[in-house]
N, C-alpha and C. Protein backbone atom coordinates (compact mmCIF):
# COMPACT_ATOMS: atom_id res chain seq x y z
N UNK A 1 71.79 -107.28 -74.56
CA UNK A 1 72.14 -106.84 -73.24
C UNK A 1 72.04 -105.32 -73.17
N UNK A 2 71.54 -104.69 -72.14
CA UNK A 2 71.51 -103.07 -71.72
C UNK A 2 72.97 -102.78 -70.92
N UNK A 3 73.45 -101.88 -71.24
CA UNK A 3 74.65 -100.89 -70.42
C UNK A 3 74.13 -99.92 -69.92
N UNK A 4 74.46 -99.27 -69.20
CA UNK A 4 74.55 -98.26 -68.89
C UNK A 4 76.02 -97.96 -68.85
N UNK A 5 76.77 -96.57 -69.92
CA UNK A 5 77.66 -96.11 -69.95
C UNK A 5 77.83 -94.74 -70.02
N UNK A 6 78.99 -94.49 -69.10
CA UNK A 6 79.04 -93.31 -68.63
C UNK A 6 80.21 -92.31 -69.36
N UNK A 7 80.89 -91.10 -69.57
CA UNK A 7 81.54 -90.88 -70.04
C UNK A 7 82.49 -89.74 -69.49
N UNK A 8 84.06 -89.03 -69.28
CA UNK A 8 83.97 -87.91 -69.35
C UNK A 8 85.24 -87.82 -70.18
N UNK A 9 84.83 -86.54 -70.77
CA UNK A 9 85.96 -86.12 -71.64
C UNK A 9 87.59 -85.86 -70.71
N UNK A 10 88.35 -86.85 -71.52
CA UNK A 10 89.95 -86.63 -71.57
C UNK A 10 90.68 -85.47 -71.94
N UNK A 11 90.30 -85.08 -73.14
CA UNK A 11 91.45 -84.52 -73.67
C UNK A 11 90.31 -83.08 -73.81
N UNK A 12 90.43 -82.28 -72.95
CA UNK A 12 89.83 -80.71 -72.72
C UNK A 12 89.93 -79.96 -74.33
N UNK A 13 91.13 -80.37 -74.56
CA UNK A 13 91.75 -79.13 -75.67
C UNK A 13 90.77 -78.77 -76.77
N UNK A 14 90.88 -77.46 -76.89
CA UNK A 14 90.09 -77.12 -78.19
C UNK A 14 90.41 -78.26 -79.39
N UNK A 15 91.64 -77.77 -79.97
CA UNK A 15 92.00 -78.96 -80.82
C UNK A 15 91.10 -80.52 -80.60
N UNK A 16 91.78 -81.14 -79.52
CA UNK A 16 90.93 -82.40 -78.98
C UNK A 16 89.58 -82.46 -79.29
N UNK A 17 88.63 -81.40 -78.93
CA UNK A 17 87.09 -81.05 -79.13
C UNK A 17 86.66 -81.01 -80.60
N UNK A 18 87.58 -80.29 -81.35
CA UNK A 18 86.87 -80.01 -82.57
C UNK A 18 87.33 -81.28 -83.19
N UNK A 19 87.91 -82.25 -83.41
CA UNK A 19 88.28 -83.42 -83.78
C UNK A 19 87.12 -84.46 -83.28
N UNK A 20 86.94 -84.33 -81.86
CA UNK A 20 85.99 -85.45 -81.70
C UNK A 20 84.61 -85.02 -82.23
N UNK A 21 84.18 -83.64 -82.37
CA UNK A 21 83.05 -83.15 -82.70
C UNK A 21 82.74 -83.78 -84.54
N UNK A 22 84.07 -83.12 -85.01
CA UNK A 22 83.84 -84.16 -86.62
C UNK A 22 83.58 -85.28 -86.79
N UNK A 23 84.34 -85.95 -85.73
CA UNK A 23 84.45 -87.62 -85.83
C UNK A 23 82.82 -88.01 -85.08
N UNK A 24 82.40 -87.00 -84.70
CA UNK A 24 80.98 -87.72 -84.12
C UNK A 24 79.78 -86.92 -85.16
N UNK A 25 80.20 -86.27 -86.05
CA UNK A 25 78.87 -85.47 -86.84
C UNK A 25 78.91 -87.09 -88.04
N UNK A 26 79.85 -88.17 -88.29
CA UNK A 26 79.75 -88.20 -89.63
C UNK A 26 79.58 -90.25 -88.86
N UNK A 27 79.53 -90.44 -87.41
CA UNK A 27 79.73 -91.45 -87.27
C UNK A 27 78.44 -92.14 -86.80
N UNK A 28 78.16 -93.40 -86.78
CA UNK A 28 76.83 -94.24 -86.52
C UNK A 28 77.55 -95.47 -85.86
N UNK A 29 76.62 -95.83 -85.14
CA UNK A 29 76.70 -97.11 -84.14
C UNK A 29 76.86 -98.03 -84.68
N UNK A 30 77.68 -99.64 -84.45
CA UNK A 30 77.71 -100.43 -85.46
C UNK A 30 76.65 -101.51 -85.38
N UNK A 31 76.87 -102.50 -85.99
CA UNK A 31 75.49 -102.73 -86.07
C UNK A 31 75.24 -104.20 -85.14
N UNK A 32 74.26 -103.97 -84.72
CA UNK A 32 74.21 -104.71 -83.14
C UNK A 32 74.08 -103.89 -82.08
N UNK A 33 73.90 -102.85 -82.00
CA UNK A 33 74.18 -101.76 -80.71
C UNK A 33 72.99 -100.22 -81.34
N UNK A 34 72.23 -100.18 -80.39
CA UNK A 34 71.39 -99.21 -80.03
C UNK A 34 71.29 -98.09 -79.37
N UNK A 35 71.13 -97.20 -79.63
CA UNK A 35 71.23 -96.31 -78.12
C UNK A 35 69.73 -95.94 -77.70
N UNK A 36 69.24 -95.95 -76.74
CA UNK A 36 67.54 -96.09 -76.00
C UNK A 36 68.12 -95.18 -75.34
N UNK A 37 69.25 -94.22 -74.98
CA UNK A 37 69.13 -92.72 -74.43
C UNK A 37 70.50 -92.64 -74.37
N UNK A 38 70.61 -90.85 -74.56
CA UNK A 38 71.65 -90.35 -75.11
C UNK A 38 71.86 -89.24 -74.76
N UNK A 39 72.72 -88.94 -73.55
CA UNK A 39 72.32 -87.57 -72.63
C UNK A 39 74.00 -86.70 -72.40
N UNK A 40 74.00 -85.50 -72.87
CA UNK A 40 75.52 -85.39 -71.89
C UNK A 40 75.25 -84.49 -71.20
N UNK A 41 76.12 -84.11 -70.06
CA UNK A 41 75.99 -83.86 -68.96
C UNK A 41 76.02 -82.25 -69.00
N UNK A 42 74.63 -81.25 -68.17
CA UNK A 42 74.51 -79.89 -67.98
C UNK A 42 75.96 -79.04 -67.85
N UNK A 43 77.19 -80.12 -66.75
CA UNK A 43 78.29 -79.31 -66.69
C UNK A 43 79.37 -79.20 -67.95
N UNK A 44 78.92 -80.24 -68.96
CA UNK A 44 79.71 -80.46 -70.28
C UNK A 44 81.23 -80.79 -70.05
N UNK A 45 80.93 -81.83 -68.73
CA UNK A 45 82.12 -82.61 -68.28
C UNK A 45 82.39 -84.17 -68.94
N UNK A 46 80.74 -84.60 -69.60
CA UNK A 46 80.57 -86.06 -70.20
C UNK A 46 79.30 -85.98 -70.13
N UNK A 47 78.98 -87.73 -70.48
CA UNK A 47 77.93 -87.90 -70.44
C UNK A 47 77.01 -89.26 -69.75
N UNK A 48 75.87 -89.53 -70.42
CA UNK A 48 75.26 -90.97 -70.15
C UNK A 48 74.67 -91.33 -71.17
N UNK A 49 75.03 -92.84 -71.25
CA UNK A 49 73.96 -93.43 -72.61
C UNK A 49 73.29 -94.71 -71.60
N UNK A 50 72.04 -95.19 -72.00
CA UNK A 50 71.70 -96.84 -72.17
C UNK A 50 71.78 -97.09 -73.78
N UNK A 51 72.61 -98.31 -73.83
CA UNK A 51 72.85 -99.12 -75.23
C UNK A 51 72.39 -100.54 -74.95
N UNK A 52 71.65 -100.90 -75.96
CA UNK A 52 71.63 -102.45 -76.31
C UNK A 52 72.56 -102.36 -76.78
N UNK A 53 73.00 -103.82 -76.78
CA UNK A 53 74.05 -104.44 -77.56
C UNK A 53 73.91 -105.49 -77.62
N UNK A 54 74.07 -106.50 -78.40
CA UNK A 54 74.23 -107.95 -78.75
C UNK A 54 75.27 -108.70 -77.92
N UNK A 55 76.07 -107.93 -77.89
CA UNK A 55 77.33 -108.66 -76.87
C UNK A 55 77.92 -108.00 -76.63
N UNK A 56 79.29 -107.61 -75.74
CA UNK A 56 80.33 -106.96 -74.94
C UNK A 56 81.35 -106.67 -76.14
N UNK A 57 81.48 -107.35 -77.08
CA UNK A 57 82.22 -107.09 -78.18
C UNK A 57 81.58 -106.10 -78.89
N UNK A 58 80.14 -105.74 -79.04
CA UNK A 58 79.72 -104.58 -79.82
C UNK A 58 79.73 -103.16 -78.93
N UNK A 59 79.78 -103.86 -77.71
CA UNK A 59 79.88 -102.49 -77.51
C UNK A 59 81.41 -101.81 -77.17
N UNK A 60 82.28 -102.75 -77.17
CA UNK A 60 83.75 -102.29 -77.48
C UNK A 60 83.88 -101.49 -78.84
N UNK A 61 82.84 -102.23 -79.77
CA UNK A 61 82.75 -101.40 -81.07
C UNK A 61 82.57 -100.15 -80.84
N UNK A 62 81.39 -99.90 -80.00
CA UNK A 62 80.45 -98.61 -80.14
C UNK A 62 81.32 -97.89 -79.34
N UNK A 63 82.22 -97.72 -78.54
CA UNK A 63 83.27 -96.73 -77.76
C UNK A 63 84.67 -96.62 -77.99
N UNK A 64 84.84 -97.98 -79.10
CA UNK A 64 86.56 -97.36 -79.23
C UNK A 64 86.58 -96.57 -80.26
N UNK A 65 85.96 -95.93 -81.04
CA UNK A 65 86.15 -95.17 -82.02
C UNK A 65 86.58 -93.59 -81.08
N UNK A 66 86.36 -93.72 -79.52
CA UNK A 66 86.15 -92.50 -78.78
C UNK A 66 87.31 -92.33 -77.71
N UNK A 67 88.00 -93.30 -77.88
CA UNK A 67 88.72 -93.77 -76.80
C UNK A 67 90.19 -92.27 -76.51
N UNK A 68 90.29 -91.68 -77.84
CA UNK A 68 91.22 -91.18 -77.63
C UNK A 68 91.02 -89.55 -76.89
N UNK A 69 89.77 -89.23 -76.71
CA UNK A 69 88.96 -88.09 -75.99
C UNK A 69 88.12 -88.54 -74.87
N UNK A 70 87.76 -89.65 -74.61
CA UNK A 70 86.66 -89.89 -74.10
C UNK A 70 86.86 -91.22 -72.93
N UNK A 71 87.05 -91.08 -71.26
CA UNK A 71 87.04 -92.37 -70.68
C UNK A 71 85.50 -92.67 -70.29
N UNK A 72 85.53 -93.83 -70.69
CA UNK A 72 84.34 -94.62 -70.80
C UNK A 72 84.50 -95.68 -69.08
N UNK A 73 82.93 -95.51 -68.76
CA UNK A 73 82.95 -96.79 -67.48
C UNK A 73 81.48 -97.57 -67.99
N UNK A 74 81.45 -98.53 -68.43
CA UNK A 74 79.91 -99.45 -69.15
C UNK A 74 79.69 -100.29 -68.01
N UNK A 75 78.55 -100.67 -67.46
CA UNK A 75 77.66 -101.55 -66.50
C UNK A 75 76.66 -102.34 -67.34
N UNK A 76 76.49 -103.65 -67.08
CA UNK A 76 75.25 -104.10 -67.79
C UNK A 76 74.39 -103.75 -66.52
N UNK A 77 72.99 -103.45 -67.05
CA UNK A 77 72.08 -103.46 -66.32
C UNK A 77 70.80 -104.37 -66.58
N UNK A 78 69.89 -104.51 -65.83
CA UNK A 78 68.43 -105.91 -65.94
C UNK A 78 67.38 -104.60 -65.41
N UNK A 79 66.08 -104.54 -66.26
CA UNK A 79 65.20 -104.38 -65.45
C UNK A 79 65.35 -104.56 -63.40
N UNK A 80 64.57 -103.51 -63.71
CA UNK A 80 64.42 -103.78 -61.84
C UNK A 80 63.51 -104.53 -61.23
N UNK A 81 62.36 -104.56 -62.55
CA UNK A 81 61.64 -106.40 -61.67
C UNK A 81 62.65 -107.26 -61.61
N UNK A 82 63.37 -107.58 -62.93
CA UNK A 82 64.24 -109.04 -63.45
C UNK A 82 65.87 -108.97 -61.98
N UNK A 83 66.15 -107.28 -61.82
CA UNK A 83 67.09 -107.43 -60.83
C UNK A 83 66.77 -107.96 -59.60
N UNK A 84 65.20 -107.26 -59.41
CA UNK A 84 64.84 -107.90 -58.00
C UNK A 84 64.58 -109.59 -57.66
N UNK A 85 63.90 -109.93 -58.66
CA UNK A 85 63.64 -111.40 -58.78
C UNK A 85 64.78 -112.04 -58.74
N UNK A 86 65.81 -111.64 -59.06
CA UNK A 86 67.33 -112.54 -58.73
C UNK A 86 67.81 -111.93 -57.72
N UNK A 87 67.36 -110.71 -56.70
CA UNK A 87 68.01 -111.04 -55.59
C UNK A 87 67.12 -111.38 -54.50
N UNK A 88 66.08 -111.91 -54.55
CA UNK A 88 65.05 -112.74 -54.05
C UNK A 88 65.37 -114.27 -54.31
N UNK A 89 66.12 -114.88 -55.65
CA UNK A 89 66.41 -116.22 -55.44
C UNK A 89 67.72 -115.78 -54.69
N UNK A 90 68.28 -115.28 -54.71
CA UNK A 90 70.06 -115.22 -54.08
C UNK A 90 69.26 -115.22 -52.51
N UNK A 91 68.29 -114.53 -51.63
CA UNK A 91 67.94 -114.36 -50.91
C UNK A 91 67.46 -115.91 -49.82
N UNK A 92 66.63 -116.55 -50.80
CA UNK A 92 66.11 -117.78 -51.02
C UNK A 92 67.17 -119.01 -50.90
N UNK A 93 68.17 -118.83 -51.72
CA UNK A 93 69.55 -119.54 -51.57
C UNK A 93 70.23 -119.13 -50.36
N UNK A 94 70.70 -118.32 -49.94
CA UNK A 94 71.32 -117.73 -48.26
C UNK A 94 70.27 -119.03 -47.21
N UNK A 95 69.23 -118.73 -47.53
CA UNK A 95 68.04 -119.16 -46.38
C UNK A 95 67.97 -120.93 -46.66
N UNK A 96 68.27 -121.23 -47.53
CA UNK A 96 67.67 -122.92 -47.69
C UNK A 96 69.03 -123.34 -46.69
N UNK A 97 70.68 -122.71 -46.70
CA UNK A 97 71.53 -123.21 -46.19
C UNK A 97 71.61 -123.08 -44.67
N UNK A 98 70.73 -122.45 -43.86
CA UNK A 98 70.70 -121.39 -42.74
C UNK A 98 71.55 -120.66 -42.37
C-alpha cells in the first residue's frame, strides 16, 4: 500500500531537535516499508514522505519511533488512473439505481 504522510514538528526545543536529529542519523525503516520520497518542508515546519508499506501495522512501525517530536497525518493513496477507474464504477453504480 502507498501513504502519503505528512509531518510537523511538536516539540520546537533545541533540546527536542538535537535528540530527534540523533535518533534519525542512526535509524532505518523497518522492514516492509519504503520510502519512494522524502521531502521536508522549505519553512522547516515538517515534512512529506510517500511510503510503501505492506500493511498499516508497518507503517505504525515506521512513525512511532517519532512520535515524541513529530505529529504525523498518513493517507493511503492509488494511482490516479486506479483512483479514477473506481470513481467511474462508484459513478456507474449511482446511475444503474437512477
Amino acid at each position: 500500500m502507498l501513504f502519503h504522510v505528512t509531518w510537523q514538528f511538536g516539540d520546537r526545543s533545541e533540546e527536542g531537535t538535537k535528540r530527534a536529529l540523533a535518533a534519525f542519523a542512526v535509524w532505518e525503516p523497518p522492514a516492509g516499508a519504503e520510502f519512494q520520497g522524502f521531502y521536508g518542508t522549505a519553512d522547516g515546519n515538517g515534512g512529506v514522505a510517500i511510503i510503501e508499506a505492506d500493511s498499516a501495522a508497518t507503517l505504525a512501525r515506521t512513525i512511532a519511533p517519532w512520535t515524541p517530536w513529530l505529529e504525523f497525518t498518513s493517507t493511503a493513496i492509488l494511482p490516479v488512473e486506479e483512483a479514477s477507474a473506481i470513481s467511474g464504477e462508484g459513478i456507474a453504480f449511482r446511475d444503474s439505481v437512477g
